[in-house]
PDB file of N, CA and C in Angstrom:
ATOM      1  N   UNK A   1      66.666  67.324 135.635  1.00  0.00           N
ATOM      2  CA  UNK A   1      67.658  68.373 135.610  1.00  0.00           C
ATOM      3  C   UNK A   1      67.311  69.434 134.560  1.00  0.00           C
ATOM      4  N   UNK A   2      66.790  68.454 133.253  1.00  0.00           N
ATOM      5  CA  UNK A   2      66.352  69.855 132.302  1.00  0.00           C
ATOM      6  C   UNK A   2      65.461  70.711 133.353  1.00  0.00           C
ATOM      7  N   UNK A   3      64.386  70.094 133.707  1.00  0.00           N
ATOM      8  CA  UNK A   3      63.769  71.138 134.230  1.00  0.00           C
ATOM      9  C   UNK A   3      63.775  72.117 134.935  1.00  0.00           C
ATOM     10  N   UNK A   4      64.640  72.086 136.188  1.00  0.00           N
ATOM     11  CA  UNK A   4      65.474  72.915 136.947  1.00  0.00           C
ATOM     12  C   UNK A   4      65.938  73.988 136.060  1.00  0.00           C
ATOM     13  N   UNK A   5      66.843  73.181 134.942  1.00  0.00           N
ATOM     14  CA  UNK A   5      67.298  74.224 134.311  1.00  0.00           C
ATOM     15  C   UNK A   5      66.301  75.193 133.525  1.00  0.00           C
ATOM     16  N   UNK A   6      65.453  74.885 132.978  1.00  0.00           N
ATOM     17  CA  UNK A   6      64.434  75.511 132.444  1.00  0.00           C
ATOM     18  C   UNK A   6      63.819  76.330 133.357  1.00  0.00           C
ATOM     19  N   UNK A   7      63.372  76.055 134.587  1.00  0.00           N
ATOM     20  CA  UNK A   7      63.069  77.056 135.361  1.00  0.00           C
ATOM     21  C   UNK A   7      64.002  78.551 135.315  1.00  0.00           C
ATOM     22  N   UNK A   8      65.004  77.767 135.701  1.00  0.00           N
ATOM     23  CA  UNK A   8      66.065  78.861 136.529  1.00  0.00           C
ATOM     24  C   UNK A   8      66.168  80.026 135.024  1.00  0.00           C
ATOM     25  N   UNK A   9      66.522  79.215 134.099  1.00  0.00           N
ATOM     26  CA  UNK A   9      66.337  80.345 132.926  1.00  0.00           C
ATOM     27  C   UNK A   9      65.111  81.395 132.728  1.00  0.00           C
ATOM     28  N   UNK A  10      63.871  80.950 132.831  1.00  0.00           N
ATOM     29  CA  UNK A  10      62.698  81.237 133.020  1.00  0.00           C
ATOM     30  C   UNK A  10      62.796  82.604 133.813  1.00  0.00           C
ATOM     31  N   UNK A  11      62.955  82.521 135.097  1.00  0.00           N
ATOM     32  CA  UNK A  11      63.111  83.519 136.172  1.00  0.00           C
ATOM     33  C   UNK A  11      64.133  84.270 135.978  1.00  0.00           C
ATOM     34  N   UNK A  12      65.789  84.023 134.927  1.00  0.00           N
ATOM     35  CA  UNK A  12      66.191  85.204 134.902  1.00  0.00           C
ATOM     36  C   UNK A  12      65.886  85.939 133.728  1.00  0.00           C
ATOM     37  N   UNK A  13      65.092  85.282 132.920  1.00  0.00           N
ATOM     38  CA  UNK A  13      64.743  86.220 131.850  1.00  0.00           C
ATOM     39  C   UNK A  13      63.436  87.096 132.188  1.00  0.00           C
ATOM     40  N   UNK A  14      62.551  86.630 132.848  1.00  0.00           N
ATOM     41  CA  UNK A  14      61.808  87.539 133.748  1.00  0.00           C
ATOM     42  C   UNK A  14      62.384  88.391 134.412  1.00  0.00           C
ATOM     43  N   UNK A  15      63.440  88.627 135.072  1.00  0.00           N
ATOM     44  CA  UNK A  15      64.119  89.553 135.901  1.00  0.00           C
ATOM     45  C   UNK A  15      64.802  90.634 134.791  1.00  0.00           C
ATOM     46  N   UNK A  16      65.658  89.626 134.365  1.00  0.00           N
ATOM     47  CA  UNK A  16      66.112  90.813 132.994  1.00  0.00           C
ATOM     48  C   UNK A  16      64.938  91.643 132.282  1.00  0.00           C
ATOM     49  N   UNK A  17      63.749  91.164 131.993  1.00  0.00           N
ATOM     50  CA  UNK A  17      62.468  91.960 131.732  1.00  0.00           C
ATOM     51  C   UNK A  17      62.313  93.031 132.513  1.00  0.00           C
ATOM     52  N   UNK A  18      62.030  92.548 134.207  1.00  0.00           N
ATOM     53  CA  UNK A  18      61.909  93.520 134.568  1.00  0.00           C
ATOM     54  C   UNK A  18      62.821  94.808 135.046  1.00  0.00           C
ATOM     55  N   UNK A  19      63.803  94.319 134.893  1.00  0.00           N
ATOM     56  CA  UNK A  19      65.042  95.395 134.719  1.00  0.00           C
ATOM     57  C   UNK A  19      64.885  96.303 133.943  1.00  0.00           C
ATOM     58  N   UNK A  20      64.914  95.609 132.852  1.00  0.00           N
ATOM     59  CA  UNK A  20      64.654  96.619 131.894  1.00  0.00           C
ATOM     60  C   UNK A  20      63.320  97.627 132.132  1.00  0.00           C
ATOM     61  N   UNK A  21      62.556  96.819 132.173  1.00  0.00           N
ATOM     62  CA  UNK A  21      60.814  97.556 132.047  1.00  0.00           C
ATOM     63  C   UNK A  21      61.464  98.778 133.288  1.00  0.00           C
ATOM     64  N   UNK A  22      62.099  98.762 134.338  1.00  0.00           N
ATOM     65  CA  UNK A  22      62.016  99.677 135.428  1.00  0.00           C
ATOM     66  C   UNK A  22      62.890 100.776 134.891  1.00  0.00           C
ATOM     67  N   UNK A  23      63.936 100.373 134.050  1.00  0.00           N
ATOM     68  CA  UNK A  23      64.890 101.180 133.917  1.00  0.00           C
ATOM     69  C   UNK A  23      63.975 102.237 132.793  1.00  0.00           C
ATOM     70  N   UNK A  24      63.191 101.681 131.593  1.00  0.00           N
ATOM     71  CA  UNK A  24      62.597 102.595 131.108  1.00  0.00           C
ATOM     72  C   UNK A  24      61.134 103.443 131.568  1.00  0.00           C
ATOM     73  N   UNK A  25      60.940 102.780 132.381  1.00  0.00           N
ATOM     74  CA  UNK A  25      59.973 104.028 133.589  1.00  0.00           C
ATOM     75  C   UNK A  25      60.777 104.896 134.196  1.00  0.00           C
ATOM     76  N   UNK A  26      61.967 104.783 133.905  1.00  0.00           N
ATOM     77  CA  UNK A  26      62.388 106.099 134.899  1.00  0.00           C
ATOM     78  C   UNK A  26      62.859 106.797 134.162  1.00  0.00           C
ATOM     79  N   UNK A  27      63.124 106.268 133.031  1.00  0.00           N
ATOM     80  CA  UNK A  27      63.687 107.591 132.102  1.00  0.00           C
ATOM     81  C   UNK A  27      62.259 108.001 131.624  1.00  0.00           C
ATOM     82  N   UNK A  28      61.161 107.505 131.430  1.00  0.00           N
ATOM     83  CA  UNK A  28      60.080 107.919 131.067  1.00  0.00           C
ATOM     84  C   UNK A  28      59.205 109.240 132.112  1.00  0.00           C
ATOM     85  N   UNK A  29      58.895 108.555 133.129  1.00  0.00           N
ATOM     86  CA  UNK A  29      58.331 108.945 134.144  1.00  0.00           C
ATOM     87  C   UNK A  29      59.187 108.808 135.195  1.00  0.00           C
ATOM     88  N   UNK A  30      59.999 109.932 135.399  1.00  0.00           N
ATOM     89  CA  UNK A  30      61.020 109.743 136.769  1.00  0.00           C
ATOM     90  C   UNK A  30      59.832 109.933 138.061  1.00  0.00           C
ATOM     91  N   UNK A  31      58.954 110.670 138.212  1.00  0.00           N
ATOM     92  CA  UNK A  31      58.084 111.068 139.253  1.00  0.00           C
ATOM     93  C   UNK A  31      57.662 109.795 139.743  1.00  0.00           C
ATOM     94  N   UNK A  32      57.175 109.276 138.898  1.00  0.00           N
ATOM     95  CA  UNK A  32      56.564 107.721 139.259  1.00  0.00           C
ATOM     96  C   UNK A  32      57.714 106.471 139.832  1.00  0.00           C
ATOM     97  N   UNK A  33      58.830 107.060 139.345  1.00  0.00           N
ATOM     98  CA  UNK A  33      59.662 105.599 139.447  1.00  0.00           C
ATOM     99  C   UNK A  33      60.086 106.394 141.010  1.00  0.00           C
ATOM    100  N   UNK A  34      60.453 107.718 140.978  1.00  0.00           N
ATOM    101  CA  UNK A  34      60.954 107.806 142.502  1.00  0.00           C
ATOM    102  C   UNK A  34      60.148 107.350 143.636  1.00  0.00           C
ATOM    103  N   UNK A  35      58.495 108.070 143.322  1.00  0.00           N
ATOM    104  CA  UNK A  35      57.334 107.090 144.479  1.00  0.00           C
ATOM    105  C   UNK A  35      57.973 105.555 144.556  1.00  0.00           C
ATOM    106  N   UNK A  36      57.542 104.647 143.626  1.00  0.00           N
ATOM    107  CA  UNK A  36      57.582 103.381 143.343  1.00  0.00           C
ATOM    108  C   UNK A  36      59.159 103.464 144.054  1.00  0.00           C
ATOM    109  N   UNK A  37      60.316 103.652 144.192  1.00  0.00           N
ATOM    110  CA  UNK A  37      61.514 103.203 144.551  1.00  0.00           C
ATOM    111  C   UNK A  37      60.973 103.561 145.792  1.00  0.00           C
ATOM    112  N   UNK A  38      60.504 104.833 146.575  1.00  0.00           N
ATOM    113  CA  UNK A  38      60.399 105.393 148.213  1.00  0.00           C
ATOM    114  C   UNK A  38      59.611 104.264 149.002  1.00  0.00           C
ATOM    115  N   UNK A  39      58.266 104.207 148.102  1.00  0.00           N
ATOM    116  CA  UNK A  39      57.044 102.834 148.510  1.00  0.00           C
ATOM    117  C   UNK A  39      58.221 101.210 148.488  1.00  0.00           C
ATOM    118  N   UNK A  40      58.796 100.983 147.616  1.00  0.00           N
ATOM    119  CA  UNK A  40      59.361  99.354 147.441  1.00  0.00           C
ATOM    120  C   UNK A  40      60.505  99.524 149.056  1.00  0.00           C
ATOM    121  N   UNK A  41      60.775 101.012 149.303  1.00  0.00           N
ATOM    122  CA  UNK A  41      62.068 101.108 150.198  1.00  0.00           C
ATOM    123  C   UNK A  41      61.409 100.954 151.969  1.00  0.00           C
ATOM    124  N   UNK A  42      60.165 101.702 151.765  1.00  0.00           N
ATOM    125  CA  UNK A  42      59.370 101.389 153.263  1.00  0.00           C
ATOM    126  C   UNK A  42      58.788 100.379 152.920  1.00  0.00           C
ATOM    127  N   UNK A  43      58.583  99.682 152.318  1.00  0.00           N
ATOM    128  CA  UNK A  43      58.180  98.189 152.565  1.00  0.00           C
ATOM    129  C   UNK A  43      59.278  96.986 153.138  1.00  0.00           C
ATOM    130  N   UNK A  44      60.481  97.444 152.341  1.00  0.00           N
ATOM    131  CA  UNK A  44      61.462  96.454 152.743  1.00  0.00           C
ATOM    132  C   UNK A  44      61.933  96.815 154.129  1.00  0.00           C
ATOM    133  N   UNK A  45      61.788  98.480 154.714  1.00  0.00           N
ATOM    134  CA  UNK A  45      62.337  98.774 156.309  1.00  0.00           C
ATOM    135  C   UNK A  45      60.874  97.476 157.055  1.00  0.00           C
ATOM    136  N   UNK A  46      59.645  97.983 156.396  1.00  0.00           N
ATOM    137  CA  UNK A  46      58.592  97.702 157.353  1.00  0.00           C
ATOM    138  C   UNK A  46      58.807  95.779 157.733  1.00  0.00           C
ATOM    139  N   UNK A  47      59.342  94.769 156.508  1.00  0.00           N
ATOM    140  CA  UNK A  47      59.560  93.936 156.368  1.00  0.00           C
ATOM    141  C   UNK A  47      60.456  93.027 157.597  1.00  0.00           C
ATOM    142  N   UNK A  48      62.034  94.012 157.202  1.00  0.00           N
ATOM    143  CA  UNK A  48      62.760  93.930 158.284  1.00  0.00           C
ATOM    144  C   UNK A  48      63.062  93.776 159.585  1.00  0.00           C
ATOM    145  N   UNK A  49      61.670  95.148 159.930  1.00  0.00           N
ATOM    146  CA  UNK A  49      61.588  95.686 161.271  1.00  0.00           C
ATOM    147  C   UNK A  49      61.140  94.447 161.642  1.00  0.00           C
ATOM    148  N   UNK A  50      59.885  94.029 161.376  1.00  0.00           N
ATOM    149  CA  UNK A  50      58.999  92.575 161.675  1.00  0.00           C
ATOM    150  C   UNK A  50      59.551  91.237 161.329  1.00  0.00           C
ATOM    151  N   UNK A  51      60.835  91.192 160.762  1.00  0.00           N
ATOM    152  CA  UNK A  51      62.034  89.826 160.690  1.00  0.00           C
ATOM    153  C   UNK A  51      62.419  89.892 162.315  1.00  0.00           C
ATOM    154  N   UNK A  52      62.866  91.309 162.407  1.00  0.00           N
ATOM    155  CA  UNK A  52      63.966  91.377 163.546  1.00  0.00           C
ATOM    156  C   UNK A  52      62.657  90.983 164.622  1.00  0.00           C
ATOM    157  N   UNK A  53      61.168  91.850 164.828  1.00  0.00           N
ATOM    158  CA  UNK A  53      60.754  91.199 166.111  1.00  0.00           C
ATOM    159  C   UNK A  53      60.243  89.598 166.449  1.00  0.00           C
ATOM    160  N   UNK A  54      60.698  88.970 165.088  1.00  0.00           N
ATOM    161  CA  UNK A  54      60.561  87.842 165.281  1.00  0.00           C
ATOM    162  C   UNK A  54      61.612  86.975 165.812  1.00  0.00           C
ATOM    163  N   UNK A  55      62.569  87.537 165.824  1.00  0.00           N
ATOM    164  CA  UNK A  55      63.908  86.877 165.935  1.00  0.00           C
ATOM    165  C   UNK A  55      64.414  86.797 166.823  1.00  0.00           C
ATOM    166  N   UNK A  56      63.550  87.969 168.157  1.00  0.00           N
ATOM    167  CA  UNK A  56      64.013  88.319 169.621  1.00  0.00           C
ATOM    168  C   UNK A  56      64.251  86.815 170.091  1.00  0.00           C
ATOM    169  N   UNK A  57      65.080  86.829 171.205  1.00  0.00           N
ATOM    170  CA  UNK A  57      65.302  85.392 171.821  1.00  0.00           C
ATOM    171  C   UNK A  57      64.519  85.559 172.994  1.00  0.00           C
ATOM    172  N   UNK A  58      63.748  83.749 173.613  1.00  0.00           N
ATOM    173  CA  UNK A  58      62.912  83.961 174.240  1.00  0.00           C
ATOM    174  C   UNK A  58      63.821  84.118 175.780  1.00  0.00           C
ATOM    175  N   UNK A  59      62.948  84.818 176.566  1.00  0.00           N
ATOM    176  CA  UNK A  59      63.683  85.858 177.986  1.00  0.00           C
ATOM    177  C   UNK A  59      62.581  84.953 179.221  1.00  0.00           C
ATOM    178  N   UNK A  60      62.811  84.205 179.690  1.00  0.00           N
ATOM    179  CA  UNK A  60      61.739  83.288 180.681  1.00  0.00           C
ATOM    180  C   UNK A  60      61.509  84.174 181.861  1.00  0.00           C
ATOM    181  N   UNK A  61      60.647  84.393 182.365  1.00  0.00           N
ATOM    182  CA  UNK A  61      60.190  85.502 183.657  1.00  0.00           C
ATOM    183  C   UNK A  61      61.366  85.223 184.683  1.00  0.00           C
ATOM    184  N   UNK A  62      60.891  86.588 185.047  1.00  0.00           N
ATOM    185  CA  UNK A  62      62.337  86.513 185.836  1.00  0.00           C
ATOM    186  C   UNK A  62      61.934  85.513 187.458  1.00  0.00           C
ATOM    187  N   UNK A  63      62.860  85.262 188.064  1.00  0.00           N
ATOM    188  CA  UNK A  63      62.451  84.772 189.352  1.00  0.00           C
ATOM    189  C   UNK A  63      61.255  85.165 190.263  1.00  0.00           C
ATOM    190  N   UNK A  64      60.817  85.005 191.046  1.00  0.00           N
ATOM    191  CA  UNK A  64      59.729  85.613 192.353  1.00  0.00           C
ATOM    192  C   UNK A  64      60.620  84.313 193.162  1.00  0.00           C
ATOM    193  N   UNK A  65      59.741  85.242 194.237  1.00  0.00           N
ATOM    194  CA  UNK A  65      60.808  85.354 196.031  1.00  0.00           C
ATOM    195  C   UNK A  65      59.631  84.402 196.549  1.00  0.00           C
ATOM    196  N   UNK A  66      58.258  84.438 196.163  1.00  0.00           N
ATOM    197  CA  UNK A  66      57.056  83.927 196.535  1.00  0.00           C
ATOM    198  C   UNK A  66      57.029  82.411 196.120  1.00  0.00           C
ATOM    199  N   UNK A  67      56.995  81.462 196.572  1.00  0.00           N
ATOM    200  CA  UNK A  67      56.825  79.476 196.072  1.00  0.00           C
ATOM    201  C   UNK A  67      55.664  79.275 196.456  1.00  0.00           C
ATOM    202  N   UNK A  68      54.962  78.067 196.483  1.00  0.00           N
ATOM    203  CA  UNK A  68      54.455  77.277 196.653  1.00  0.00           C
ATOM    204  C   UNK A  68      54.081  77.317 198.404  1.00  0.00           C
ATOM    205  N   UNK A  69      52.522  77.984 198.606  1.00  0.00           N
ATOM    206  CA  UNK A  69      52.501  77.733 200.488  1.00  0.00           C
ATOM    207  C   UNK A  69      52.183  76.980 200.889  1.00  0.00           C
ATOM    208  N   UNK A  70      52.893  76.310 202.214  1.00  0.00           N
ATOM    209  CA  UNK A  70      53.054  75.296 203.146  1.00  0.00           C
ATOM    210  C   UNK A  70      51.960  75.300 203.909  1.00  0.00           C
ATOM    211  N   UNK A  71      51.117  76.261 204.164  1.00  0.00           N
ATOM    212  CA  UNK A  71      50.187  76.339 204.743  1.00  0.00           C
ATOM    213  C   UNK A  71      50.124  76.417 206.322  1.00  0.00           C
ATOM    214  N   UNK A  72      51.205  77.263 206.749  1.00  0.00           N
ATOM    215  CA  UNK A  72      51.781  77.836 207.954  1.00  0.00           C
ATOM    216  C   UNK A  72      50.614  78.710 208.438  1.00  0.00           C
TER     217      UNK A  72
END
């Protein structure tokens, strides 16, 4: 259980890092942080798009009128 817990702390103090680190790139370099936000924003559409075509439900061919010949 420590360990879990040690993780989980781990990762939000990394996050809080990088919070921070982003928040002072943009007051630093706004030019850069707007790319970097436009680029992180088409990655997550491009991400999405390719969740959703995975997710289609499968559609089995449709019928044919044509079976199996009897050899008439």
């Amino acid at each position: 259980m420590k360990e879990t817990d040690s993780m989980y702390r781990s990762v939000a103090d990394s996050s809080r890092t990088e919070k921070v680190t982003r928040e002072r790139i943009a007051q630093q370099y706004p030019a850069l942080h707007q790319s970097e936000t436009r680029a992180r924003a088409g990655v997550q559409q491009t991400q999405a798009a390719r969740v959703q075509q995975q997710t289609r439900r499968y559609e089995p061919p449709a019928p044919t009128r044509s079976g199996p010949k009897l050899g008439r």
